[in-house]
PDB file of N, CA and C in Angstrom:
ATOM      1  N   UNK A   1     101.433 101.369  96.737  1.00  0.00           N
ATOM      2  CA  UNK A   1     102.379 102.385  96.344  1.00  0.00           C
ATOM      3  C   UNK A   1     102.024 103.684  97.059  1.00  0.00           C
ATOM      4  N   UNK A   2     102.985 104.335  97.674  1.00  0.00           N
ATOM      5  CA  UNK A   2     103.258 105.700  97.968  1.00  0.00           C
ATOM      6  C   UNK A   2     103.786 106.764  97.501  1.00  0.00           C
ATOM      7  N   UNK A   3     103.172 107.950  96.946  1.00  0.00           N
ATOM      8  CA  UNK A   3     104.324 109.202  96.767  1.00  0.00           C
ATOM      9  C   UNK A   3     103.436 110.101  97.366  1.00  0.00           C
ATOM     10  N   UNK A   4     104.560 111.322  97.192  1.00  0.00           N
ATOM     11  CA  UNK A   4     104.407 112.172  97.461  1.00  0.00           C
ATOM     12  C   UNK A   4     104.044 112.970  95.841  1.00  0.00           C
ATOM     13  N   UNK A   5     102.569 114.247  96.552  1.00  0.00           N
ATOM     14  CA  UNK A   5     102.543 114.763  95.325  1.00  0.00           C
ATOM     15  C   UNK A   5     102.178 116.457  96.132  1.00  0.00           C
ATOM     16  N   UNK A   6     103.512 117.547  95.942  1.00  0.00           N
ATOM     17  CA  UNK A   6     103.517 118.752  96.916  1.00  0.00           C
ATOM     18  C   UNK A   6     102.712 117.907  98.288  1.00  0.00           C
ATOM     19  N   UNK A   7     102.269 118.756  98.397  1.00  0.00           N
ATOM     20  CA  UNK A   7     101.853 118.390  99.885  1.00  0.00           C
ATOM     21  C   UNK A   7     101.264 117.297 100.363  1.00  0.00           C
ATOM     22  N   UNK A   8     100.570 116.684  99.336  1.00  0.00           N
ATOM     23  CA  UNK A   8      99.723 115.565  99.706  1.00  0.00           C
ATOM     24  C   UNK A   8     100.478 113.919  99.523  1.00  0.00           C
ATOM     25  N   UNK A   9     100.295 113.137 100.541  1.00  0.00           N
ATOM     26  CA  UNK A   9     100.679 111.902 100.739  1.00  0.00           C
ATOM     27  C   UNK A   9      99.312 111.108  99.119  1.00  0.00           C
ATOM     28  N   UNK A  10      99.863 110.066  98.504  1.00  0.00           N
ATOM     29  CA  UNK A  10      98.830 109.780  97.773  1.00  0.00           C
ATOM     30  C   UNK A  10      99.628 108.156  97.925  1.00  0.00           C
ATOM     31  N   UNK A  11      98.065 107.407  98.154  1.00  0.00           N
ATOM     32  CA  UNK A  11      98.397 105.936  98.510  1.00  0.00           C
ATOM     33  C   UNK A  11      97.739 105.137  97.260  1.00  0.00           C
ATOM     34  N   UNK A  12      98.292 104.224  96.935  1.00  0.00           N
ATOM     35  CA  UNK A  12      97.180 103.273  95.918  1.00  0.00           C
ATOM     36  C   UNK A  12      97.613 101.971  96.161  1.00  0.00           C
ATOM     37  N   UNK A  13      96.650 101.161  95.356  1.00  0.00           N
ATOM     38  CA  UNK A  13      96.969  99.523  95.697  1.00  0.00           C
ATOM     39  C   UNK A  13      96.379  99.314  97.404  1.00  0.00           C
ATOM     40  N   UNK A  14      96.648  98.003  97.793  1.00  0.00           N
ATOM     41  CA  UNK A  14      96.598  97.708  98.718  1.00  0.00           C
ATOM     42  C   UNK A  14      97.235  97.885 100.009  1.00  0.00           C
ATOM     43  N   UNK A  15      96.542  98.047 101.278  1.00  0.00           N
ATOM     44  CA  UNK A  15      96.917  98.104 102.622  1.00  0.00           C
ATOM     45  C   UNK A  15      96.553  96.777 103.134  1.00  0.00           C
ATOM     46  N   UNK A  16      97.238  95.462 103.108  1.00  0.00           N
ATOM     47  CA  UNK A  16      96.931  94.458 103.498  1.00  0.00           C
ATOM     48  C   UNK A  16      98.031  94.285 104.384  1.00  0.00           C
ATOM     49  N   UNK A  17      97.904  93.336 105.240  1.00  0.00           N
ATOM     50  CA  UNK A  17      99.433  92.148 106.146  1.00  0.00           C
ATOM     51  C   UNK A  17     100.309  92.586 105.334  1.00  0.00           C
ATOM     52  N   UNK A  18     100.263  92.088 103.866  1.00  0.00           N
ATOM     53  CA  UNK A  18     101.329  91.721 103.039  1.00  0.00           C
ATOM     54  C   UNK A  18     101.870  93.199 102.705  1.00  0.00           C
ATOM     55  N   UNK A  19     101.156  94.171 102.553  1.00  0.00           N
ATOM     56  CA  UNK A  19     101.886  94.999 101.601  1.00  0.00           C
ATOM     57  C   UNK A  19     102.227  96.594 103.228  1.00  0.00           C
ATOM     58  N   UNK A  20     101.560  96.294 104.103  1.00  0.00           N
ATOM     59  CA  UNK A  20     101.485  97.329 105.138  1.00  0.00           C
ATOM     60  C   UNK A  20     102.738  97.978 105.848  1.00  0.00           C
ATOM     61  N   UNK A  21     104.113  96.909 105.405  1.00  0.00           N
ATOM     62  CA  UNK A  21     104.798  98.027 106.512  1.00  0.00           C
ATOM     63  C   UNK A  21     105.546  98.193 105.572  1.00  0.00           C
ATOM     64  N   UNK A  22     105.866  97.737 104.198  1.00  0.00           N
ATOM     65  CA  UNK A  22     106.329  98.551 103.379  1.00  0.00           C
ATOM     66  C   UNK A  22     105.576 100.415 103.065  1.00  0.00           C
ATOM     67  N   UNK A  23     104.309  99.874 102.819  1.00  0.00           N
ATOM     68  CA  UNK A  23     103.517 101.116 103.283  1.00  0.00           C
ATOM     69  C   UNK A  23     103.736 101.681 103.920  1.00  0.00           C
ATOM     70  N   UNK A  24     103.935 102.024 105.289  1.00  0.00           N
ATOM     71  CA  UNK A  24     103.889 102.260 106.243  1.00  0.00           C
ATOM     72  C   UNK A  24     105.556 102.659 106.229  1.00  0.00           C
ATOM     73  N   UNK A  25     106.360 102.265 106.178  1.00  0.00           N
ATOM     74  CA  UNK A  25     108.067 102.758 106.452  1.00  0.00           C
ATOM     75  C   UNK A  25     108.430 103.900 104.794  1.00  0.00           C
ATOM     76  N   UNK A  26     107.659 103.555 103.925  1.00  0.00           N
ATOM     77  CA  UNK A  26     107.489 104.756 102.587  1.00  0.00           C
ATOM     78  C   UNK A  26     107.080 106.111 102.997  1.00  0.00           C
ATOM     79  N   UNK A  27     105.997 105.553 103.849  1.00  0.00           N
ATOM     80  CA  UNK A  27     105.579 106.888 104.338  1.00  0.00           C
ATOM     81  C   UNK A  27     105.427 107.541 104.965  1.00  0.00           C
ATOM     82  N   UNK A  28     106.445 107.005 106.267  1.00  0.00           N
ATOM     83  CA  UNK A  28     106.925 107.600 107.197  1.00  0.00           C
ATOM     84  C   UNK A  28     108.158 108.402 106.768  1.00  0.00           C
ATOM     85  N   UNK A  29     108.597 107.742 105.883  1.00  0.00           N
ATOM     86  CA  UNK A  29     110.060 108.571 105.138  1.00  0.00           C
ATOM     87  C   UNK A  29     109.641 109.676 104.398  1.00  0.00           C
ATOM     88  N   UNK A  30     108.036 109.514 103.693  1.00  0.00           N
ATOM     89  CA  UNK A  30     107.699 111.212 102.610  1.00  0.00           C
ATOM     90  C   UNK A  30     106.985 111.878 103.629  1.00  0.00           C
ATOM     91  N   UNK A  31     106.954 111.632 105.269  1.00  0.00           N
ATOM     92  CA  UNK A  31     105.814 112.000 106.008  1.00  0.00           C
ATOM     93  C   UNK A  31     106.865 113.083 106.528  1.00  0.00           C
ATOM     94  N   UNK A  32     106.536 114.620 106.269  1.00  0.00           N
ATOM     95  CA  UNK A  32     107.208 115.958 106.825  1.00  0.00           C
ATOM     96  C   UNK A  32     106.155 117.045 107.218  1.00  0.00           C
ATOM     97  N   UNK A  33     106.323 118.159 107.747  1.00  0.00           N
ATOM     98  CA  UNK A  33     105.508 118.810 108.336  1.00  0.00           C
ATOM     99  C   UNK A  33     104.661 119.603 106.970  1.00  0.00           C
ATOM    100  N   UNK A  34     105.109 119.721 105.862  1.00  0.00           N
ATOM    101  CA  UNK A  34     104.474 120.097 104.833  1.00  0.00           C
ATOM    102  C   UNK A  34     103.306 119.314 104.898  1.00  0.00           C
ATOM    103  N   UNK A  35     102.943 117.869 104.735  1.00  0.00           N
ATOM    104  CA  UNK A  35     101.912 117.502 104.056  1.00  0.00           C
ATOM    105  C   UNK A  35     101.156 117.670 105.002  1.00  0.00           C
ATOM    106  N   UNK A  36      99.927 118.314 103.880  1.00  0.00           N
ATOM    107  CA  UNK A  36      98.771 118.561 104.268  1.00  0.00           C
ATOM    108  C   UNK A  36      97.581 117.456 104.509  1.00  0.00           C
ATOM    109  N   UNK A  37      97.573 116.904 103.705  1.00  0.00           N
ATOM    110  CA  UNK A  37      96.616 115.374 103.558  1.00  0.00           C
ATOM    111  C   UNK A  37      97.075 113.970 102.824  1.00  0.00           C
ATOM    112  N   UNK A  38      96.118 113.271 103.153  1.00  0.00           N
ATOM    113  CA  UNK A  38      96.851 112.104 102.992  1.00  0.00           C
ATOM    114  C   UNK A  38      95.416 111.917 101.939  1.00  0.00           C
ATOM    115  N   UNK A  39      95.486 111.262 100.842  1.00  0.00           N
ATOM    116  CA  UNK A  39      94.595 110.854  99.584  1.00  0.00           C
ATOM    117  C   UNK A  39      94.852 109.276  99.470  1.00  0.00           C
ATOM    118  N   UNK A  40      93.934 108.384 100.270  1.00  0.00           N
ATOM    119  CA  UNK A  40      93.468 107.275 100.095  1.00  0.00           C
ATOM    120  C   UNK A  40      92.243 106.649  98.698  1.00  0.00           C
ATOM    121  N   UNK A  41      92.164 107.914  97.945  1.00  0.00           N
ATOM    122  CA  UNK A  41      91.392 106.916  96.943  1.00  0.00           C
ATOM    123  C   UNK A  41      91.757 106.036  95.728  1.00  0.00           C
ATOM    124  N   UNK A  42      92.742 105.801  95.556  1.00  0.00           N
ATOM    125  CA  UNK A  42      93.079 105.033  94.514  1.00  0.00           C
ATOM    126  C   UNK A  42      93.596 103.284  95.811  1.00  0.00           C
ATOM    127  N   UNK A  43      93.396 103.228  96.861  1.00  0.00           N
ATOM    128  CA  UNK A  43      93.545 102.479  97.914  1.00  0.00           C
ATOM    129  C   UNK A  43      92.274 101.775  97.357  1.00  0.00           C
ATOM    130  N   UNK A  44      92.838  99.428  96.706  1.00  0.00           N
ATOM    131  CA  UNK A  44      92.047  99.046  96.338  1.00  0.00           C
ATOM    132  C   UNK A  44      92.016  97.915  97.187  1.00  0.00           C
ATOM    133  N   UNK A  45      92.204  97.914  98.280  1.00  0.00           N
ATOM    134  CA  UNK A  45      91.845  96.862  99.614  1.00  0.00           C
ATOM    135  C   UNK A  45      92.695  97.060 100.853  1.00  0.00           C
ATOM    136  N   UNK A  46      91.901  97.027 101.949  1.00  0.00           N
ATOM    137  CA  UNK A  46      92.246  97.509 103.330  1.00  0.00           C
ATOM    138  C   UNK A  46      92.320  96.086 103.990  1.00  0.00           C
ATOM    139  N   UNK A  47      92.934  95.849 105.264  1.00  0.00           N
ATOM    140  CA  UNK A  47      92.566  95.185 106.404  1.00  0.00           C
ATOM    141  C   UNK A  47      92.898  95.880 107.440  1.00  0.00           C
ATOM    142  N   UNK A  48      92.836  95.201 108.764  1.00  0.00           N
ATOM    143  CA  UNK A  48      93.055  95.670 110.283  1.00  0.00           C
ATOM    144  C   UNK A  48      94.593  96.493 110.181  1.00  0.00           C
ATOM    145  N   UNK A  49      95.424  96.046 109.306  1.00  0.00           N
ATOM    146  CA  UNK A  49      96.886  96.687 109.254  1.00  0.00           C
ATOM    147  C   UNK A  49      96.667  98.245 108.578  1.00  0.00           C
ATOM    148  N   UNK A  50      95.606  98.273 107.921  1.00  0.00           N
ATOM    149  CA  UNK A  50      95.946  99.824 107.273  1.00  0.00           C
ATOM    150  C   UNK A  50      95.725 100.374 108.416  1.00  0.00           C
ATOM    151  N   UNK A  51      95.070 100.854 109.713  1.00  0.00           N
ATOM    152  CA  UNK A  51      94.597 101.093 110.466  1.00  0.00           C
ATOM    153  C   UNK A  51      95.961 101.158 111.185  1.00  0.00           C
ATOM    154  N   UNK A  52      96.362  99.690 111.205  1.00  0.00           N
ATOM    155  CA  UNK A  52      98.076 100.435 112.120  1.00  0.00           C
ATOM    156  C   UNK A  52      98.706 101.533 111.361  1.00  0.00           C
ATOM    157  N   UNK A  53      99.112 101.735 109.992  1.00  0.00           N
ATOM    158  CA  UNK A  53      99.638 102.070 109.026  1.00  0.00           C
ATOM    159  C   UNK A  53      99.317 103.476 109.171  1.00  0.00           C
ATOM    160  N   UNK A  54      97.975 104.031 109.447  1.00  0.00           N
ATOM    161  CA  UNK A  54      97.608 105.245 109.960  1.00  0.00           C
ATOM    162  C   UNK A  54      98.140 105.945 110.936  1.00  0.00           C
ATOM    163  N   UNK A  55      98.288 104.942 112.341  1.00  0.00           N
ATOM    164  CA  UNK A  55      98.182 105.239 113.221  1.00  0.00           C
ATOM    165  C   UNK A  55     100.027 105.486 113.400  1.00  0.00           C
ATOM    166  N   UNK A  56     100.199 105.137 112.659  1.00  0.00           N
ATOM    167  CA  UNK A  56     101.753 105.121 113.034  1.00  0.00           C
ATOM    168  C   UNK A  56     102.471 106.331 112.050  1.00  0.00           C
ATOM    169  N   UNK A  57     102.045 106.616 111.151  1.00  0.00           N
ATOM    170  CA  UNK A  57     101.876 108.134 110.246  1.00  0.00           C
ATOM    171  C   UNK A  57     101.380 109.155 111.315  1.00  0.00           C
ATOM    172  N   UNK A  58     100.365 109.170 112.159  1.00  0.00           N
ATOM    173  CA  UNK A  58      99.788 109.779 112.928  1.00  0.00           C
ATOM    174  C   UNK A  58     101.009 110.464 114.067  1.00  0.00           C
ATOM    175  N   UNK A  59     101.468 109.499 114.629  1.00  0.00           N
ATOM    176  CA  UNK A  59     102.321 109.368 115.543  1.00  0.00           C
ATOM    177  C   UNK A  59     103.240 109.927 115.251  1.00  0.00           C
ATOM    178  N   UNK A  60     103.880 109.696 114.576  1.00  0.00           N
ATOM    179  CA  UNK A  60     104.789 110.437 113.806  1.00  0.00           C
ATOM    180  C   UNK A  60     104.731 111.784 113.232  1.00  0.00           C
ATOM    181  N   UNK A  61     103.674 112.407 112.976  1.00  0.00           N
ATOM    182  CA  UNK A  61     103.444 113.599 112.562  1.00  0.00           C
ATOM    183  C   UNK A  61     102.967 114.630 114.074  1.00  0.00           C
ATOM    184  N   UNK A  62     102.567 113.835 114.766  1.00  0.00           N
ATOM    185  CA  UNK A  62     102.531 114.371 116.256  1.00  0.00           C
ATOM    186  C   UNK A  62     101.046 115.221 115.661  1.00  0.00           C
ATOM    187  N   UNK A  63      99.997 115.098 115.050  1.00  0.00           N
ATOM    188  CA  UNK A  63      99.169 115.746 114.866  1.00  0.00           C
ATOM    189  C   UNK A  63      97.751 115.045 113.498  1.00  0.00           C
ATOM    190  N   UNK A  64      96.785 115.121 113.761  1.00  0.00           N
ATOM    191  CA  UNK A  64      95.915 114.833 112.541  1.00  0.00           C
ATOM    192  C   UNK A  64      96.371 115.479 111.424  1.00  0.00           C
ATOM    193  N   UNK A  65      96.398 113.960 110.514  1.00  0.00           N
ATOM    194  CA  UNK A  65      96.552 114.761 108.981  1.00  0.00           C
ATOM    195  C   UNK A  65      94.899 114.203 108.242  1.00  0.00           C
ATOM    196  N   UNK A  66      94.950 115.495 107.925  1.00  0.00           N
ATOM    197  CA  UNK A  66      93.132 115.193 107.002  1.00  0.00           C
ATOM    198  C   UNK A  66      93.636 114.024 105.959  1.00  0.00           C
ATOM    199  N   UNK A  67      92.482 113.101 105.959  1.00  0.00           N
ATOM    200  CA  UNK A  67      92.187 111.859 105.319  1.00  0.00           C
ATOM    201  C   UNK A  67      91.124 112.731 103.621  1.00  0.00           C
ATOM    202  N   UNK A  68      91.461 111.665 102.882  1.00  0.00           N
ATOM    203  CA  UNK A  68      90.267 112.248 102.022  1.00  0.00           C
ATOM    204  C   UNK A  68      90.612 110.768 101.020  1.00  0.00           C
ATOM    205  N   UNK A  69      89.503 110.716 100.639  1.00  0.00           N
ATOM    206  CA  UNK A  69      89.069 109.405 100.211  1.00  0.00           C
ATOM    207  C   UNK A  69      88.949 107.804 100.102  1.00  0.00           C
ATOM    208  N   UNK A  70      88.413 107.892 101.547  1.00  0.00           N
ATOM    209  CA  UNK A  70      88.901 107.151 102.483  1.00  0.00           C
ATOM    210  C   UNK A  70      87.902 105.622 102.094  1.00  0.00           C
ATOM    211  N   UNK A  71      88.245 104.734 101.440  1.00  0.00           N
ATOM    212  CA  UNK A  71      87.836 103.299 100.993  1.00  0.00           C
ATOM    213  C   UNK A  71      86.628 102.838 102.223  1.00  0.00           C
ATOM    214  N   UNK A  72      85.835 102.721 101.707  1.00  0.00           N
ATOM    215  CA  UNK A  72      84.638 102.379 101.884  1.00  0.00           C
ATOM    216  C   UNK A  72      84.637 101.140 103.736  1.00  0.00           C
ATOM    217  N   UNK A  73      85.410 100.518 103.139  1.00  0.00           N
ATOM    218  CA  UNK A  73      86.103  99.024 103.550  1.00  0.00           C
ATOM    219  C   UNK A  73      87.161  99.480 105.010  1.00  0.00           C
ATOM    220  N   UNK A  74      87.714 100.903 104.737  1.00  0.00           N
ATOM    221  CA  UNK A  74      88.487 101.305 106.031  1.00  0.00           C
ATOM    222  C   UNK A  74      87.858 102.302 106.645  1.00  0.00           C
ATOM    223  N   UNK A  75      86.604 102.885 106.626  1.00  0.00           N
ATOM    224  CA  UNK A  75      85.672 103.341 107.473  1.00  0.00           C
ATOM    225  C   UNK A  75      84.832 102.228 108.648  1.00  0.00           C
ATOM    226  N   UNK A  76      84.329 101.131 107.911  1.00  0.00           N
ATOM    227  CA  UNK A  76      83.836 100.122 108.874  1.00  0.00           C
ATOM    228  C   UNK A  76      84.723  99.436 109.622  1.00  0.00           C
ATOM    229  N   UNK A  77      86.252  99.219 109.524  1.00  0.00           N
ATOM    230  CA  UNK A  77      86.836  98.566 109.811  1.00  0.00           C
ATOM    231  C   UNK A  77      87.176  99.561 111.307  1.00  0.00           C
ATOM    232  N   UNK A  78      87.230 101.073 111.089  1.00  0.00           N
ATOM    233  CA  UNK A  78      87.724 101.545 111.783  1.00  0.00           C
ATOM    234  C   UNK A  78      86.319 101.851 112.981  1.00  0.00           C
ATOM    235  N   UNK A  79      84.826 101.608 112.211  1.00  0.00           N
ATOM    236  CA  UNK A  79      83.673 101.631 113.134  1.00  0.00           C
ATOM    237  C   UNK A  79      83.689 100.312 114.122  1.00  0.00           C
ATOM    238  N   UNK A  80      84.276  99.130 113.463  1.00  0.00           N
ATOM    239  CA  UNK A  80      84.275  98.250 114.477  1.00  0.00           C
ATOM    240  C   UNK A  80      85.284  98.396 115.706  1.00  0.00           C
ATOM    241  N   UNK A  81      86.625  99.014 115.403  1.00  0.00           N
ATOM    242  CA  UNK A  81      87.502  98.571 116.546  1.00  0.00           C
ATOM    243  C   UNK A  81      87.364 100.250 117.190  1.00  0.00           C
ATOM    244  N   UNK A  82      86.106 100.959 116.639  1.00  0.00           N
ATOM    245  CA  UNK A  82      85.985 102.504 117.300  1.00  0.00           C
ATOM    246  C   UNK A  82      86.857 103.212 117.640  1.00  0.00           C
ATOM    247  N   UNK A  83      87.435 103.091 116.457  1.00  0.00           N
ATOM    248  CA  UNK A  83      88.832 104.457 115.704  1.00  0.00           C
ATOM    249  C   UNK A  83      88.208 105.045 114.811  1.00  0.00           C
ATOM    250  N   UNK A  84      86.748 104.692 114.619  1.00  0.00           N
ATOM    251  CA  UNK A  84      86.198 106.157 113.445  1.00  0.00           C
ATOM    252  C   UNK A  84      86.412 107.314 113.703  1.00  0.00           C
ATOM    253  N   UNK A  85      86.563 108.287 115.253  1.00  0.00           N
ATOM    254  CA  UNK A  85      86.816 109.280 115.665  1.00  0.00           C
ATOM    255  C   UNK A  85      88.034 109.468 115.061  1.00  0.00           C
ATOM    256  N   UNK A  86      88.936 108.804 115.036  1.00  0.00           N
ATOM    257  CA  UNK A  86      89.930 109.038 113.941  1.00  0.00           C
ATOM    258  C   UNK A  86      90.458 109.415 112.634  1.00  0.00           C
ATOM    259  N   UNK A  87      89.361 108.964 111.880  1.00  0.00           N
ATOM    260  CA  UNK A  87      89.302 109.003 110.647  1.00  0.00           C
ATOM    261  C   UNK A  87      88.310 110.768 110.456  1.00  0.00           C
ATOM    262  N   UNK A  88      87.382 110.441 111.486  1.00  0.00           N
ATOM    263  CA  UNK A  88      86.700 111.871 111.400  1.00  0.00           C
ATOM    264  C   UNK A  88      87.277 113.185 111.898  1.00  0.00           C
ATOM    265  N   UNK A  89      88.420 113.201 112.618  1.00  0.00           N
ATOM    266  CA  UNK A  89      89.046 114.334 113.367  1.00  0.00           C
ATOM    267  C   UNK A  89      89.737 114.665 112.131  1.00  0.00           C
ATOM    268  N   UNK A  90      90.589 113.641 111.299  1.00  0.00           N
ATOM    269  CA  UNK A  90      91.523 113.609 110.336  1.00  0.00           C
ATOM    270  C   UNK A  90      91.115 114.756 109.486  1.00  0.00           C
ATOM    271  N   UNK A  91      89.367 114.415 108.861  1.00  0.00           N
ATOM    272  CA  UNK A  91      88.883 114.817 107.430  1.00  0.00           C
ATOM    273  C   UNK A  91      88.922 116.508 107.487  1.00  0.00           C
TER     274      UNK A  91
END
Protein backbone atom coordinates (compact mmCIF):
# COMPACT_ATOMS: atom_id res chain seq x y z
CA UNK A 1 0.00 0.00 0.00
CA UNK A 2 0.78 3.60 -0.91
CA UNK A 3 -0.35 7.09 0.28
CA UNK A 4 0.40 10.04 0.47
CA UNK A 5 0.80 11.78 3.87
CA UNK A 6 1.57 16.04 3.10
CA UNK A 7 4.68 15.62 1.73
CA UNK A 8 5.83 12.34 2.41
CA UNK A 9 5.29 9.21 0.11
CA UNK A 10 4.55 6.33 2.92
CA UNK A 11 4.86 2.63 1.63
CA UNK A 12 3.80 -0.55 3.64
CA UNK A 13 3.35 -4.23 2.97
CA UNK A 14 5.32 -5.70 0.42
CA UNK A 15 7.61 -4.76 -2.65
CA UNK A 16 7.69 -8.14 -4.26
CA UNK A 17 7.18 -9.39 -8.36
CA UNK A 18 3.70 -9.68 -7.23
CA UNK A 19 2.78 -6.57 -5.62
CA UNK A 20 5.63 -4.01 -7.48
CA UNK A 21 4.07 -2.31 -10.31
CA UNK A 22 0.98 -1.79 -8.70
CA UNK A 23 3.38 -0.08 -6.29
CA UNK A 24 5.12 1.47 -8.48
CA UNK A 25 2.14 3.06 -10.99
CA UNK A 26 0.37 4.36 -7.18
CA UNK A 27 3.21 6.11 -6.84
CA UNK A 28 4.09 7.49 -9.63
CA UNK A 29 0.52 8.99 -9.67
CA UNK A 30 1.05 10.60 -5.66
CA UNK A 31 4.74 11.27 -6.93
CA UNK A 32 4.70 15.53 -7.36
CA UNK A 33 7.32 18.00 -6.77
CA UNK A 34 6.04 18.54 -3.16
CA UNK A 35 7.17 15.29 -1.71
CA UNK A 36 9.83 15.52 0.26
CA UNK A 37 10.62 11.82 1.26
CA UNK A 38 9.67 8.68 0.71
CA UNK A 39 9.06 6.48 4.33
CA UNK A 40 9.79 2.82 3.69
CA UNK A 41 9.32 1.55 7.23
CA UNK A 42 6.26 -0.11 7.60
CA UNK A 43 7.74 -2.02 4.07
CA UNK A 44 7.44 -5.89 5.28
CA UNK A 45 9.40 -7.64 2.33
CA UNK A 46 11.54 -6.46 -0.57
CA UNK A 47 12.95 -8.23 -3.70
CA UNK A 48 15.11 -7.17 -6.83
CA UNK A 49 11.67 -5.32 -8.05
CA UNK A 50 11.52 -2.80 -5.18
CA UNK A 51 14.74 -1.55 -6.49
CA UNK A 52 13.05 -1.08 -9.98
CA UNK A 53 10.11 0.52 -8.13
CA UNK A 54 12.65 3.15 -6.82
CA UNK A 55 14.28 3.68 -9.65
CA UNK A 56 11.43 4.48 -11.65
CA UNK A 57 9.94 7.06 -8.82
CA UNK A 58 13.45 8.42 -9.21
CA UNK A 59 13.13 9.00 -12.81
CA UNK A 60 10.28 10.45 -12.67
CA UNK A 61 10.91 12.98 -10.11
CA UNK A 62 14.05 13.93 -12.19
CA UNK A 63 15.91 14.21 -8.78
CA UNK A 64 16.79 12.20 -5.31
CA UNK A 65 14.04 11.87 -2.99
CA UNK A 66 15.44 11.15 0.66
CA UNK A 67 14.67 7.51 1.64
CA UNK A 68 14.08 6.98 5.40
CA UNK A 69 13.49 3.73 6.76
CA UNK A 70 14.77 1.80 4.54
CA UNK A 71 14.15 -2.35 5.32
CA UNK A 72 17.03 -3.95 6.30
CA UNK A 73 16.55 -6.58 3.30
CA UNK A 74 16.60 -3.48 0.58
CA UNK A 75 19.92 -2.08 1.67
CA UNK A 76 21.80 -5.48 0.86
CA UNK A 77 19.91 -6.07 -2.03
CA UNK A 78 20.87 -2.75 -3.30
CA UNK A 79 24.82 -3.56 -1.90
CA UNK A 80 24.79 -6.48 -4.15
CA UNK A 81 23.69 -5.08 -7.56
CA UNK A 82 25.82 -1.62 -6.23
CA UNK A 83 22.88 0.80 -6.19
CA UNK A 84 23.67 1.47 -2.47
CA UNK A 85 25.00 4.89 -3.73
CA UNK A 86 21.51 5.26 -4.32
CA UNK A 87 19.89 4.67 -1.45
CA UNK A 88 22.71 6.83 0.26
CA UNK A 89 22.49 10.04 -1.99
CA UNK A 90 18.58 9.62 -1.34
CA UNK A 91 18.90 9.74 2.75
Amino acid sequence: MIERAGTVLRVSGPITMGSAPDVRDKGLALLTDEISEIDLGAVTEVDSSAIAVLLAWRRQAGRAIPLVGIPPALGSLAALYRLDPLLDEAA
